[in-house]
C-alpha atoms as a PDB file:
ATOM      1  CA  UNK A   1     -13.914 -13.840 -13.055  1.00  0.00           C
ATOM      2  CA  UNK A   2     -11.108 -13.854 -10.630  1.00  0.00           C
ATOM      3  CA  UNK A   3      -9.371 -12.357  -8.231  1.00  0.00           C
ATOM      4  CA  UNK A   4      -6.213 -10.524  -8.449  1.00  0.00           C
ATOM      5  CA  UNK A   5      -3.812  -8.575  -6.116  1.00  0.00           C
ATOM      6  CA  UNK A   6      -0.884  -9.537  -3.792  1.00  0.00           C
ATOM      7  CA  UNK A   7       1.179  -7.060  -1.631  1.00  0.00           C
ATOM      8  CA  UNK A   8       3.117  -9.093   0.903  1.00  0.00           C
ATOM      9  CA  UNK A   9       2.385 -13.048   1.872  1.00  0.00           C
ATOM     10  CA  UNK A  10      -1.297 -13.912   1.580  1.00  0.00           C
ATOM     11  CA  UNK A  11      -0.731 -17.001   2.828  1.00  0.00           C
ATOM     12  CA  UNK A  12      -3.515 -17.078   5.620  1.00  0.00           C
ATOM     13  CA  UNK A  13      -6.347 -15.810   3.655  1.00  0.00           C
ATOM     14  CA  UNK A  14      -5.304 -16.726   0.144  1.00  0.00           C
ATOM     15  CA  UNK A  15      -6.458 -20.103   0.710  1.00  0.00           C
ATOM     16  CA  UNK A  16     -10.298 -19.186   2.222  1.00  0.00           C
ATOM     17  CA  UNK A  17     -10.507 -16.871  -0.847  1.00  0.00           C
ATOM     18  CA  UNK A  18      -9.740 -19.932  -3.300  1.00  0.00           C
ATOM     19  CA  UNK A  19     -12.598 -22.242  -1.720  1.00  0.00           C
ATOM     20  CA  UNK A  20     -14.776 -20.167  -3.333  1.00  0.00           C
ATOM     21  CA  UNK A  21     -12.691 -17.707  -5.866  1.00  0.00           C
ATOM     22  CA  UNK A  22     -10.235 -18.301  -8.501  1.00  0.00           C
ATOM     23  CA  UNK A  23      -7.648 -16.424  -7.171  1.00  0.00           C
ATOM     24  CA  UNK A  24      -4.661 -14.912  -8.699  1.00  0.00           C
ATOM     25  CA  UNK A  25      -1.851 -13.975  -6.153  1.00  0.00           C
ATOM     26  CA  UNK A  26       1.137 -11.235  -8.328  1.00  0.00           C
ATOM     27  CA  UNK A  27       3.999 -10.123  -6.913  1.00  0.00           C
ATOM     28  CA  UNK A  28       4.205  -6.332  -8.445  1.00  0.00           C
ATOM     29  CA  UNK A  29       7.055  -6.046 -10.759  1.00  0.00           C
ATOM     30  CA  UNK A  30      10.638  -5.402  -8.653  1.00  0.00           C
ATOM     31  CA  UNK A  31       9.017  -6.870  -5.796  1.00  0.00           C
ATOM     32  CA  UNK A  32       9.834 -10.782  -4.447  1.00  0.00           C
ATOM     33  CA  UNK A  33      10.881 -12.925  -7.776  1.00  0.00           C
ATOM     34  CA  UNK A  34       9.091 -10.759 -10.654  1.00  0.00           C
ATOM     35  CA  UNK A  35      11.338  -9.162 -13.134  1.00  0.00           C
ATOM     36  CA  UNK A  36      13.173  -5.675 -12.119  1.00  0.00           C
ATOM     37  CA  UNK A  37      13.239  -3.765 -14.965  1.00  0.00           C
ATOM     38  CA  UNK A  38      15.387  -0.633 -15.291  1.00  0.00           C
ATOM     39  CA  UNK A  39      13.190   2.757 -14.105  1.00  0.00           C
ATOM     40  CA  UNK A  40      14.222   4.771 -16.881  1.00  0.00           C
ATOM     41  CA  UNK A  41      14.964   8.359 -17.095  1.00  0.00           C
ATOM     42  CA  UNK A  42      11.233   9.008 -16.183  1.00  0.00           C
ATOM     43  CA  UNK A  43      10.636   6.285 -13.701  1.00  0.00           C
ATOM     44  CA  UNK A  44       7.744   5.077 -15.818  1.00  0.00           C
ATOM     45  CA  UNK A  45       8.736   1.623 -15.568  1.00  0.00           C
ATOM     46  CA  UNK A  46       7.390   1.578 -11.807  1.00  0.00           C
ATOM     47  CA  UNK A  47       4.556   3.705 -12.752  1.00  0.00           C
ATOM     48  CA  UNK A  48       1.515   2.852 -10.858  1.00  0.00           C
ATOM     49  CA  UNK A  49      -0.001   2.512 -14.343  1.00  0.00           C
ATOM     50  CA  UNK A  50       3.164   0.080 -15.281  1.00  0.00           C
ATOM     51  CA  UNK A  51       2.159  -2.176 -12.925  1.00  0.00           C
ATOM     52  CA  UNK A  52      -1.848  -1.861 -13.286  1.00  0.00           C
ATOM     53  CA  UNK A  53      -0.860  -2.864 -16.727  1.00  0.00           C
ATOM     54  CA  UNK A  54       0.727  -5.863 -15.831  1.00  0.00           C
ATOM     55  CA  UNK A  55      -1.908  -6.738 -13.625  1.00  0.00           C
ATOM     56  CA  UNK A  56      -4.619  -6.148 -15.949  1.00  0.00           C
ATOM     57  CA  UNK A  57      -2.418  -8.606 -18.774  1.00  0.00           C
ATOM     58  CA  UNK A  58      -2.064 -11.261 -16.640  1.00  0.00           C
ATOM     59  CA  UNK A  59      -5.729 -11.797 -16.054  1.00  0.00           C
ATOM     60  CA  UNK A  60      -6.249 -11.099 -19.843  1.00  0.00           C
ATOM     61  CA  UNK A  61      -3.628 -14.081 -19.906  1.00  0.00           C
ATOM     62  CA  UNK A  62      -5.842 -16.486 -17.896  1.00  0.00           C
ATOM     63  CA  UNK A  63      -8.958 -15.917 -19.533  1.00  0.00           C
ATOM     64  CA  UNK A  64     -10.393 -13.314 -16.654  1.00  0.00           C
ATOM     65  CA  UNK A  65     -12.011 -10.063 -19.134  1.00  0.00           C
ATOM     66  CA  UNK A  66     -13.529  -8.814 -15.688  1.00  0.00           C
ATOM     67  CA  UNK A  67     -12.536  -9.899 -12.164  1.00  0.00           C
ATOM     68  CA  UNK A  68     -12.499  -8.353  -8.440  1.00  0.00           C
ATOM     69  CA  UNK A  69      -9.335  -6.251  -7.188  1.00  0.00           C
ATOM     70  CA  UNK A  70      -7.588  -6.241  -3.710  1.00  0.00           C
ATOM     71  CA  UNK A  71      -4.610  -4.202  -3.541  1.00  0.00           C
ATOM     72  CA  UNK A  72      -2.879  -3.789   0.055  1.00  0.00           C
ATOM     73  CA  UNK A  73      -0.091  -0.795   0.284  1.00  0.00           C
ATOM     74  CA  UNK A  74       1.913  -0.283  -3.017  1.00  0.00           C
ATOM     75  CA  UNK A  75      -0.541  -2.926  -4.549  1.00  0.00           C
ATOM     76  CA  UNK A  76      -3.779  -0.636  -3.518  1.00  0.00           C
ATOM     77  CA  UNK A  77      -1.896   1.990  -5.350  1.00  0.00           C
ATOM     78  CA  UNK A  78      -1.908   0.273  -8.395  1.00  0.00           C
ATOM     79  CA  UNK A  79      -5.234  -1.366  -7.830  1.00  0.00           C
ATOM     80  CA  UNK A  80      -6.328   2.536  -7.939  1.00  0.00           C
ATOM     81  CA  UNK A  81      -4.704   3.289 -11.218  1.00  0.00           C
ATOM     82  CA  UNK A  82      -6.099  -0.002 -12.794  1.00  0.00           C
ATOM     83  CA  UNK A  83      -9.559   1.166 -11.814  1.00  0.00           C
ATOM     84  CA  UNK A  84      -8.824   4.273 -13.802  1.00  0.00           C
ATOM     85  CA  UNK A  85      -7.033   3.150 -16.867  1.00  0.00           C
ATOM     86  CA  UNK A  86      -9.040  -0.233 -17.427  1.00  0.00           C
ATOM     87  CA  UNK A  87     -12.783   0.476 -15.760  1.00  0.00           C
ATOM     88  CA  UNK A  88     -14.455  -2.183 -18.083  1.00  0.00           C
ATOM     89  CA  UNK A  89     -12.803  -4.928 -16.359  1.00  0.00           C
ATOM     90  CA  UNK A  90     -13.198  -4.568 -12.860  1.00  0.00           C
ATOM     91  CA  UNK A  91     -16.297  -5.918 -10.931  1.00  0.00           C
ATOM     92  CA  UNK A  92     -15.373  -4.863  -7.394  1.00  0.00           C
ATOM     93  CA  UNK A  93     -12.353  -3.278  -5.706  1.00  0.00           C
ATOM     94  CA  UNK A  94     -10.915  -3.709  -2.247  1.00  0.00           C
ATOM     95  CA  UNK A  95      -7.737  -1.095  -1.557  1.00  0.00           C
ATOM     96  CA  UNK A  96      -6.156  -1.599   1.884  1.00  0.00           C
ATOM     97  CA  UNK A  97      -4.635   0.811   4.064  1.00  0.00           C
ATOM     98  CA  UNK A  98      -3.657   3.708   2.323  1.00  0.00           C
ATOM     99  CA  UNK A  99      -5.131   6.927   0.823  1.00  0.00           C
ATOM    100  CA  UNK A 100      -4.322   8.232  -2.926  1.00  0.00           C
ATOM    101  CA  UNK A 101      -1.377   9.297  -3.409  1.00  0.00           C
ATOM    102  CA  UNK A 102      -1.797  12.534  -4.768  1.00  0.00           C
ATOM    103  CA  UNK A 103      -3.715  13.895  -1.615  1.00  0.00           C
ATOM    104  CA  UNK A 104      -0.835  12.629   0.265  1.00  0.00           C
ATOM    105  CA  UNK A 105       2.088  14.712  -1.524  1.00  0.00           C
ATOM    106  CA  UNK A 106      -0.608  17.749  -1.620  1.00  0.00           C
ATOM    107  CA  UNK A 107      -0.981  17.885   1.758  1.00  0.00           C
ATOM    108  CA  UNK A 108       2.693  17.338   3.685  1.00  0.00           C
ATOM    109  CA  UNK A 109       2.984  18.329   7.393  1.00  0.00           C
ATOM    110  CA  UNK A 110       5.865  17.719   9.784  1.00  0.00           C
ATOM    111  CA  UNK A 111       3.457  14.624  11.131  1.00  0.00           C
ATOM    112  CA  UNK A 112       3.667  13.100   7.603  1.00  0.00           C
ATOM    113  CA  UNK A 113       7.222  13.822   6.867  1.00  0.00           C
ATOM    114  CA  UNK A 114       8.331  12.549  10.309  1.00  0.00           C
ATOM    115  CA  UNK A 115       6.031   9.413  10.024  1.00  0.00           C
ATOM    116  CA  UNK A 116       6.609   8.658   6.158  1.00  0.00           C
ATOM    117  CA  UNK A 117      10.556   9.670   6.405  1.00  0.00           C
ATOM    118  CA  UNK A 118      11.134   6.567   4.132  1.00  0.00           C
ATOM    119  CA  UNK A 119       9.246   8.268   0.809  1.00  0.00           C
ATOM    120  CA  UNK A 120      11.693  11.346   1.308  1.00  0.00           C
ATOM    121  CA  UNK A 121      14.649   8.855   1.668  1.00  0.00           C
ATOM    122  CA  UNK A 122      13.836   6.298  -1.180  1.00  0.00           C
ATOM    123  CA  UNK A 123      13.223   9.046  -3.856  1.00  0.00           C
ATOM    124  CA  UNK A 124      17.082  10.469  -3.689  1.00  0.00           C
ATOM    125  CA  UNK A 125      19.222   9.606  -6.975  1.00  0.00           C
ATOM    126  CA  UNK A 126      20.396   6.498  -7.089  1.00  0.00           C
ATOM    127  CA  UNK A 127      22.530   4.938  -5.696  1.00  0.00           C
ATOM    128  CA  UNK A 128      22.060   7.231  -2.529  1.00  0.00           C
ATOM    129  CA  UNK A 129      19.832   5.109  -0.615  1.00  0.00           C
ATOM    130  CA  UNK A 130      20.011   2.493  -2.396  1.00  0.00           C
ATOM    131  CA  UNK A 131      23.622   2.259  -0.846  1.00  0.00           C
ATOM    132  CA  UNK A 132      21.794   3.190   2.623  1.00  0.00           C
ATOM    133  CA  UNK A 133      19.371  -0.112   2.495  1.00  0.00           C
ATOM    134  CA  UNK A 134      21.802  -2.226   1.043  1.00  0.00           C
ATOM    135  CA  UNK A 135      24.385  -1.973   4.105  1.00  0.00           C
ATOM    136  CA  UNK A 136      21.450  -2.602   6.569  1.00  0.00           C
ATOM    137  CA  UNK A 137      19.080  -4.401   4.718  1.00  0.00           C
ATOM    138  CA  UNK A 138      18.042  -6.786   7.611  1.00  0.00           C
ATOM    139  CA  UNK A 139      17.545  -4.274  10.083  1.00  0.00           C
ATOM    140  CA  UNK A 140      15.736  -1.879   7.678  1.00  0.00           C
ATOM    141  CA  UNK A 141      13.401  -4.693   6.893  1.00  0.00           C
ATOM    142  CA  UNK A 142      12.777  -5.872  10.408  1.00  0.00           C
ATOM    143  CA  UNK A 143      12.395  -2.315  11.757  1.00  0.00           C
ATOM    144  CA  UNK A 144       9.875  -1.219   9.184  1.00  0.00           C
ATOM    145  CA  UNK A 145       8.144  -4.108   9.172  1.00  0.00           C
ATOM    146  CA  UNK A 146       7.691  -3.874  13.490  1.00  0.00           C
ATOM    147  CA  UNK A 147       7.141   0.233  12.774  1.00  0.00           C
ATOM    148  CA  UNK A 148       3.960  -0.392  10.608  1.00  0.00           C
ATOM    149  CA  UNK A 149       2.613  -3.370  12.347  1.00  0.00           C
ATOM    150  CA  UNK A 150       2.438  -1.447  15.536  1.00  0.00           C
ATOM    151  CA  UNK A 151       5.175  -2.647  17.601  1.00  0.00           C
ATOM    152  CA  UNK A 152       8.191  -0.920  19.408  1.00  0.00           C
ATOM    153  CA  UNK A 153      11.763  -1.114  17.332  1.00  0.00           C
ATOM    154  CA  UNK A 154      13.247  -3.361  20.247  1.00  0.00           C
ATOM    155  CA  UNK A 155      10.215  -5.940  20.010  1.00  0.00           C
ATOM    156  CA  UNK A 156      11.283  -9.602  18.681  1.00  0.00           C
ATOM    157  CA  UNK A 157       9.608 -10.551  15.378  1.00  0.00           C
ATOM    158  CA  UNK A 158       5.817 -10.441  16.195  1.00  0.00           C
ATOM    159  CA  UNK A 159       3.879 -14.309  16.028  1.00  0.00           C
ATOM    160  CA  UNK A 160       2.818 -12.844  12.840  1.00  0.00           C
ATOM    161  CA  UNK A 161       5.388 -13.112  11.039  1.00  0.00           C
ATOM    162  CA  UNK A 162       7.281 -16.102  11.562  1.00  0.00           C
ATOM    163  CA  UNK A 163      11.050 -16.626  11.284  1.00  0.00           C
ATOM    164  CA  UNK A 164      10.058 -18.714   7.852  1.00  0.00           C
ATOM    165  CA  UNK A 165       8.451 -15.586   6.210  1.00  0.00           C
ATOM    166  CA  UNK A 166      10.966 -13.058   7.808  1.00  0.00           C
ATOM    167  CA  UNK A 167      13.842 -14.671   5.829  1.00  0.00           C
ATOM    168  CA  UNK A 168      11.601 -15.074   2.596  1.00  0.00           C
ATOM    169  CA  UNK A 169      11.173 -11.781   2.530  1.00  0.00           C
ATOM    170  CA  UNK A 170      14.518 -11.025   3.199  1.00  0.00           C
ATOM    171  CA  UNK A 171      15.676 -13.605   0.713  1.00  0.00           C
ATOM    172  CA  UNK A 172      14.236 -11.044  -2.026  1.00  0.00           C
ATOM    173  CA  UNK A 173      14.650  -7.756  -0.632  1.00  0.00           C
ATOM    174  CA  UNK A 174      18.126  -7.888   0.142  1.00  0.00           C
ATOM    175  CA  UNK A 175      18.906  -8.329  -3.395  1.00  0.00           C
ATOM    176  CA  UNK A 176      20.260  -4.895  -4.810  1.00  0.00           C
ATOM    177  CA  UNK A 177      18.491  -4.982  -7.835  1.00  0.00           C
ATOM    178  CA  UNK A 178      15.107  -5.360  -5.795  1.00  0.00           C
ATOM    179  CA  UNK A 179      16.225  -2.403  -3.469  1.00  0.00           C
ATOM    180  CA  UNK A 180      16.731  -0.320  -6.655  1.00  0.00           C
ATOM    181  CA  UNK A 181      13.378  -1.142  -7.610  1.00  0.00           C
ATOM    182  CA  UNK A 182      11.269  -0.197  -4.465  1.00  0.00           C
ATOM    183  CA  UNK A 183      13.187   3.017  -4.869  1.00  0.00           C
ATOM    184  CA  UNK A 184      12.107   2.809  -8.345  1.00  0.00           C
ATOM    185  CA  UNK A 185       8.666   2.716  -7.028  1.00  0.00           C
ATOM    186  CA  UNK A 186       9.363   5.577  -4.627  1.00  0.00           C
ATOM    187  CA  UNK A 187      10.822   7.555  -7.278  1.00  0.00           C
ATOM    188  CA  UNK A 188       7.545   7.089  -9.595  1.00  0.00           C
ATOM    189  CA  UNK A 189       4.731   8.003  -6.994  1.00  0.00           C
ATOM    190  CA  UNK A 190       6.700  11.236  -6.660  1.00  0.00           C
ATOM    191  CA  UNK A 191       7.118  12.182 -10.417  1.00  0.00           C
ATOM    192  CA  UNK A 192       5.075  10.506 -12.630  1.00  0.00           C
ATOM    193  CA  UNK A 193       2.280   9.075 -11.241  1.00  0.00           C
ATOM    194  CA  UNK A 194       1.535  12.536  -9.600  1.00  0.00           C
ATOM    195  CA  UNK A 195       1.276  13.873 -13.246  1.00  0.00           C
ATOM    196  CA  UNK A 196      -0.865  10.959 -13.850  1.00  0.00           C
ATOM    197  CA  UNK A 197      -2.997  11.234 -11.044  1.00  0.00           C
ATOM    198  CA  UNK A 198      -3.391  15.245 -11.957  1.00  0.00           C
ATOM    199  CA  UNK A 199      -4.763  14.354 -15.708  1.00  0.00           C
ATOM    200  CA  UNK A 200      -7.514  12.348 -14.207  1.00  0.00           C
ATOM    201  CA  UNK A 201      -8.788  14.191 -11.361  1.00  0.00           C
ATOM    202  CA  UNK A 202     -12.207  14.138 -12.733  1.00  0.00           C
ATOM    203  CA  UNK A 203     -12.153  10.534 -13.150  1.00  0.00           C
ATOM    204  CA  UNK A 204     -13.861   8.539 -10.292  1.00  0.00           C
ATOM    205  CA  UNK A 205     -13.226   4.346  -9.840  1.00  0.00           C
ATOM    206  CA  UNK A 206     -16.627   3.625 -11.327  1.00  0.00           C
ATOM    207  CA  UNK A 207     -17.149   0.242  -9.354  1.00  0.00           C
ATOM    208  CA  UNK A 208     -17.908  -0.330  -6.058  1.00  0.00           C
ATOM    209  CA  UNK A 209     -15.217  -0.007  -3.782  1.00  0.00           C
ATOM    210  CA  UNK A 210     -14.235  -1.416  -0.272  1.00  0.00           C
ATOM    211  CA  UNK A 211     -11.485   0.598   2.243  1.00  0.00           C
ATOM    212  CA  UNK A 212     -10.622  -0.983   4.868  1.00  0.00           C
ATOM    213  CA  UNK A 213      -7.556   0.608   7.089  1.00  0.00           C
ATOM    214  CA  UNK A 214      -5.202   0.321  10.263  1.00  0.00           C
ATOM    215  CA  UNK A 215      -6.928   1.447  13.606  1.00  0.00           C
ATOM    216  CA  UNK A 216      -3.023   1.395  14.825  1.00  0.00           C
ATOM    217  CA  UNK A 217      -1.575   2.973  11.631  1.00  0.00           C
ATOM    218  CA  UNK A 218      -1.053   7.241  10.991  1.00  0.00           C
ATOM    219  CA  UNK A 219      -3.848   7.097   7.819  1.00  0.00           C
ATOM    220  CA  UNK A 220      -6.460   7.044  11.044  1.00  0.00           C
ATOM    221  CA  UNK A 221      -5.175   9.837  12.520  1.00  0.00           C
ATOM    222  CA  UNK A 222      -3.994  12.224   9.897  1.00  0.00           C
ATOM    223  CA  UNK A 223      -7.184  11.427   7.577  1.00  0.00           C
ATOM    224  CA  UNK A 224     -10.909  10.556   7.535  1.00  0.00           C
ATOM    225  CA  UNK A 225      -9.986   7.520   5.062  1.00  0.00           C
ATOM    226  CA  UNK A 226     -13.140   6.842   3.904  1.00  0.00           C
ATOM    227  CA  UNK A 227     -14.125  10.381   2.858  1.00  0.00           C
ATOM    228  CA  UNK A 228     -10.927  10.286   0.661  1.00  0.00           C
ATOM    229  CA  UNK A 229     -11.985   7.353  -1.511  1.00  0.00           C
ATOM    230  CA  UNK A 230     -15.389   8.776  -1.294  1.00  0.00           C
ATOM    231  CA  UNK A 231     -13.792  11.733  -2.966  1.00  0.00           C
ATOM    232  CA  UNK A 232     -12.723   9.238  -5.877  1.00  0.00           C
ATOM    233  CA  UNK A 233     -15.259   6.838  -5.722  1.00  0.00           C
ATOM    234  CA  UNK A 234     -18.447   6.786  -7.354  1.00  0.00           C
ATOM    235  CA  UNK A 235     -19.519   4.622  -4.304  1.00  0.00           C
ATOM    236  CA  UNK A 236     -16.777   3.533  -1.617  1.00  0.00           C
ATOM    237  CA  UNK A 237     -18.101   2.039   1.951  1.00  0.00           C
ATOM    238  CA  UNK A 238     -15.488   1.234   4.550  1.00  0.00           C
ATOM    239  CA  UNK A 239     -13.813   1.134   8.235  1.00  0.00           C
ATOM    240  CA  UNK A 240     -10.927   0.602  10.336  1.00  0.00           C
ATOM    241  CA  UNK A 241      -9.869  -2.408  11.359  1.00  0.00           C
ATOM    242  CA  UNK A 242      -8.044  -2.655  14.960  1.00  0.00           C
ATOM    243  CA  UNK A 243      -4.360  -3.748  13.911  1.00  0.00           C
ATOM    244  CA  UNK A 244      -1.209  -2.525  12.297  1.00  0.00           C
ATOM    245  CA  UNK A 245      -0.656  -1.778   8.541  1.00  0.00           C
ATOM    246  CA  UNK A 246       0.289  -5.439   7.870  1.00  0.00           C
ATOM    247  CA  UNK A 247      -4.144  -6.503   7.722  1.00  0.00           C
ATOM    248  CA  UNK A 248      -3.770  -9.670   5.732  1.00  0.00           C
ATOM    249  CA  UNK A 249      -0.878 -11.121   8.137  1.00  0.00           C
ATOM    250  CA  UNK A 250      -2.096  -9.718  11.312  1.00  0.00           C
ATOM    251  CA  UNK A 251      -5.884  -9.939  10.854  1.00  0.00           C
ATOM    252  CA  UNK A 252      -6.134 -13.145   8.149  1.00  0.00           C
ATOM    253  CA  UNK A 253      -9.716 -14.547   9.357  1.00  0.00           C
ATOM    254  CA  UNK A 254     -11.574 -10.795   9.578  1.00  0.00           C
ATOM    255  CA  UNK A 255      -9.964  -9.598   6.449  1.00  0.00           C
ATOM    256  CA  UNK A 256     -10.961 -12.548   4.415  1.00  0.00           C
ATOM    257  CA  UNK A 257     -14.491 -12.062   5.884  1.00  0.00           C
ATOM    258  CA  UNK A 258     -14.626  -8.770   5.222  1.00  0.00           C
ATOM    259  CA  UNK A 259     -13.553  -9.660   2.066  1.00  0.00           C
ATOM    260  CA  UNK A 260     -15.961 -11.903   1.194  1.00  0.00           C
ATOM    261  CA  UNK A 261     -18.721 -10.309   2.233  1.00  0.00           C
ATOM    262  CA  UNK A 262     -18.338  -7.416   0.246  1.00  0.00           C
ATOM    263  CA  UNK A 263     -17.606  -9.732  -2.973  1.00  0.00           C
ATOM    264  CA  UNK A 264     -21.146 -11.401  -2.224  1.00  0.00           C
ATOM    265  CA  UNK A 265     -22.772  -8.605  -1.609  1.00  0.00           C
END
């Protein structure tokens, strides 16, 4: 089997993974270079279970019928509806730094709202803030990106990051059509992934699962993380890790061990 999952640049613990994994690093669809398909009416084309699905055909492409999950952020959100919709062909699952979705929009305080300001923003009709992003697209990238790593607004770019990655990932998300997309994304998790996550509230990710979060990051203080995969695991184990949201930049060597000792396990 392999490995599949990419949400951001794995480029510092991609490589340990593929000394002893075949590992297959996807963009999600509308994110970097993948194809940005229009949303549709219903959003469904960034459905979490749109882009499980794509997930899940790649690996059919390669010759992979079962293979190990990690899913960091939006990817983690997928990675959870893959587990659902396609249980037979995951071994092991590893979501990173979030919890489900659902809880999140069943549960909103002035905390959350304040904190997550951006999924209130995002899910406006286009081309609201789409038109927003677009006219400050490189200092809504390097402000979110200093926000959730756990640095002030007025920091320079963290060592982390380096000026290199910073403009690849501006390269991409400065394009409209990828800015339409995220909100795309946005746009789903509010509508119709929350009706899909409804229908299968008495389905559990049968295989064992792996949560690891940000120490730094507001999922540690607003929730007991674990106990809400437990909730839709049939076995989840997990802890926090002490960083920002950004765990495979900013903590490359621990993730990948963490990683890999859960795979071997």
């Amino acid at each position: 089997g392999g490995i599949a999952g990419r949400d951001g640049v794995w480029g510092k613990g991609g490589p340990t993974l593929a000394q002893g994994y075949f590992v297959v690093m996807q963009d999600l669809r509308g994110y970097g270079d993948r194809s940005k398909p229009p949303g549709g009416g219903d959003h469904f084309a960034y459905s979490k279970r749109a882009m499980a699905q794509d997930q899940w055909e790649v690996m059919r492409h390669l010759g992979c019928e079962q293979f190990a999950l990690v899913g960091h952020d939006r990817g983690g959100r997928a990675a959870q509806r893959l587990a659902l919709d396609y249980p037979e062909a995951l071994t092991k699952l590893v979501i990173l730094d979030i919890v489900p979705t659902y809880l999140l929009y069943q549960h909103i305080t002035q905390e959350f709202a304040t904190i997550f300001y951006h999924w209130f923003l995002l899910v406006q009709p286009s081309p609201f803030p789409e038109t927003l992003v677009q006219n400050s697209a490189e200092y809504f990238l390097k402000c979110t990106l200093l926000w959730l790593g756990g640095h002030q607004l007025t920091d320079p770019l963290p060592d982390w990051i380096s000026p290199a990655v910073f403009q690849e990932y501006l390269r991409t998300f400065r394009r409209p059509d990828t800015i339409h997309a995220i909100c795309e994304d946005y746009r789903a998790a509010a509508s119709i992934d929350l009706a899909h996550d409804k229908a299968d509230l008495d389905k559990k990710i049968q295989c064992p699962l792996l949560v690891l979060w940000s120490e730094k990051g507001p999922f540690h203080r607003l929730y007991n993380v674990l106990q809400t995969w437990q909730e839709r695991a049939v076995r989840a184990e997990g802890k926090a890790m002490p960083t920002g949201h950004f765990l495979p930049e900013q903590m490359p060597q621990e993730l990948t061990r963490e990683i890999t000792t859960f795979l071997r396990a």
